[in-house]
C-alpha atoms as a PDB file:
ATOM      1  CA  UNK A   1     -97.244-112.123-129.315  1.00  0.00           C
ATOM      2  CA  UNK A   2     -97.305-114.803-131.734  1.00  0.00           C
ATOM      3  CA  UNK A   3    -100.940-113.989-131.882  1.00  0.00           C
ATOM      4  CA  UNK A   4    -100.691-110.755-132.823  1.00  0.00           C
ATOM      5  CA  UNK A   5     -97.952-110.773-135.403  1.00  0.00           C
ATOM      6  CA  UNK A   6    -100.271-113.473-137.414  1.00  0.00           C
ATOM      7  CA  UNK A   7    -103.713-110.783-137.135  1.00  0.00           C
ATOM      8  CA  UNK A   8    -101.317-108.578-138.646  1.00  0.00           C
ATOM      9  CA  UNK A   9    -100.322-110.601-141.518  1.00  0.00           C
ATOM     10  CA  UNK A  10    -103.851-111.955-142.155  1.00  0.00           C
ATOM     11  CA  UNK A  11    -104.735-108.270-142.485  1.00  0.00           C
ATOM     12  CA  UNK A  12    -102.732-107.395-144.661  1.00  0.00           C
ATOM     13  CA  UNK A  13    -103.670-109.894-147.084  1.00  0.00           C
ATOM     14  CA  UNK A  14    -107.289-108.706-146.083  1.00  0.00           C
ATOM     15  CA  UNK A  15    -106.542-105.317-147.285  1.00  0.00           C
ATOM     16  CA  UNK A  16    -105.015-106.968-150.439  1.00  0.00           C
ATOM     17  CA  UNK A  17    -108.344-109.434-151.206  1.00  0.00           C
ATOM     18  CA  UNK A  18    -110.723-107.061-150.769  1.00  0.00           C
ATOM     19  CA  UNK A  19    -109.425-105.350-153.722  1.00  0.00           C
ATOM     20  CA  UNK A  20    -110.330-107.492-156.003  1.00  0.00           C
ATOM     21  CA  UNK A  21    -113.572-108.545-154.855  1.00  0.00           C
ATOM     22  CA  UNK A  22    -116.758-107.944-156.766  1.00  0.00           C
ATOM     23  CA  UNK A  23    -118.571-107.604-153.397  1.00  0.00           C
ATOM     24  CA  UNK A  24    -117.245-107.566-149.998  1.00  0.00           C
ATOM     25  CA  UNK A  25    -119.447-108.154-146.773  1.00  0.00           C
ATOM     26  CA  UNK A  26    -118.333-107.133-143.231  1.00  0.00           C
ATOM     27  CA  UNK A  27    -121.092-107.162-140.861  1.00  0.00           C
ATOM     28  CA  UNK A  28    -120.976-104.820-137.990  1.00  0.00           C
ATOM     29  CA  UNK A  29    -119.513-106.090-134.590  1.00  0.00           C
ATOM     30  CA  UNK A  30    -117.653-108.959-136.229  1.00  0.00           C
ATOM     31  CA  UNK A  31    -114.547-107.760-134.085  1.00  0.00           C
ATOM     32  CA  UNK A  32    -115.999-109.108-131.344  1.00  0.00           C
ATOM     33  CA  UNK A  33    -115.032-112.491-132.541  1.00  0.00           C
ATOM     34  CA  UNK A  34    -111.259-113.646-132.691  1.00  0.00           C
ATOM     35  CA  UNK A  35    -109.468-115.502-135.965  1.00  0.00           C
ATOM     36  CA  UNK A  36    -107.940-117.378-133.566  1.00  0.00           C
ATOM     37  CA  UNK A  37    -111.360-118.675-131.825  1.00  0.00           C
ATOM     38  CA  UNK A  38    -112.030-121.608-133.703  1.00  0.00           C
ATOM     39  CA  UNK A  39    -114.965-122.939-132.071  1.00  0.00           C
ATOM     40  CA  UNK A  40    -117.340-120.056-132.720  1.00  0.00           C
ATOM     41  CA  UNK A  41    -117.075-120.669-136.287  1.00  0.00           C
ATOM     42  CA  UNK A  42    -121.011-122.135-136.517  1.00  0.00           C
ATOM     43  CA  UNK A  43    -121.860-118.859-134.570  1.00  0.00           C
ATOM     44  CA  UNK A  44    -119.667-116.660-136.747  1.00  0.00           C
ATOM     45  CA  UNK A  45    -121.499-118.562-139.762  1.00  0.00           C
ATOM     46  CA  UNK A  46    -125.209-117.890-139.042  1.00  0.00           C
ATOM     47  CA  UNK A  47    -124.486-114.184-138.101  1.00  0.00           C
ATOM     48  CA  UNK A  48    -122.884-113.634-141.334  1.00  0.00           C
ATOM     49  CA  UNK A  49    -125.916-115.236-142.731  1.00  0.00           C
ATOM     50  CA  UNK A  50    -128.795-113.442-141.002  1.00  0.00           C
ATOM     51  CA  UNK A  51    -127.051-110.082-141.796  1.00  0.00           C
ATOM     52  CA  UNK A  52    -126.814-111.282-145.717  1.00  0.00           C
ATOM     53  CA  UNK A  53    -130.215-112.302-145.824  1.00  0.00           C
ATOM     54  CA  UNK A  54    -131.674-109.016-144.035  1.00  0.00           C
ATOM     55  CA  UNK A  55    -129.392-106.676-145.587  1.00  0.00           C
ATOM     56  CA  UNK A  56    -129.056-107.945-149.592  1.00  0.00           C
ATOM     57  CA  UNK A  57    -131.767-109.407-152.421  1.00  0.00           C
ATOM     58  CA  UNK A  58    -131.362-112.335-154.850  1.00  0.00           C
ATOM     59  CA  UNK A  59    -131.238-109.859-157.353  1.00  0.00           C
ATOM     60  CA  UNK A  60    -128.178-107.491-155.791  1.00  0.00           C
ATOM     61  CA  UNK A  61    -126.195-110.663-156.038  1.00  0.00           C
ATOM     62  CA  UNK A  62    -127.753-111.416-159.599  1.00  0.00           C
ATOM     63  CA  UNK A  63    -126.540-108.040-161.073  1.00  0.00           C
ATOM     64  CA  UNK A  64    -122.556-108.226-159.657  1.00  0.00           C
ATOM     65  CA  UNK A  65    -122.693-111.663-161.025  1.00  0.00           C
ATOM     66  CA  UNK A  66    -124.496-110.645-164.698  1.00  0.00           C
END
C-alpha cells in the first residue's frame, strides 16, 4: 500500500519533469525494474547506458545542447 501510493506520486512528478526536458530517454522494458529495488541500481545503470550508446550519436546530444 504504502508502496503504491509513493509510485503514484513519483509519477506524477514524472509526468510533470518530462515536460520540461530537452530530451527524455525511456528505454523499453524498464518496468521490469521497481523504484523501490534499490540494489539493481548498477544493473538499471548500464542498461540505460547500452541503450544510449546504441540508440543516440555524439552529435544528437550536440544539437539539443547547441
Amino acid at each position: 500500500m504504502i508502496e503504491r501510493s509513493l509510485l503514484i506520486a513519483i509519477n506524477s512528478n514524472v509526468q510533470v519533469s518530462k515536460q520540461l526536458c530537452d530530451v527524455w530517454i525511456d528505454p523499453p522494458g524498464m518496468d521490469r525494474y521497481s523504484s523501490m529495488d534499490l540494489s539493481k541500481g548498477q544493473e538499471i545503470f548500464e542498461y540505460g547506458y547500452r541503450f544510449v550508446k546504441e540508440n543516440f550519436t555524439a552529435q544528437q546530444f550536440q544539437q539539443i545542447a547547441a
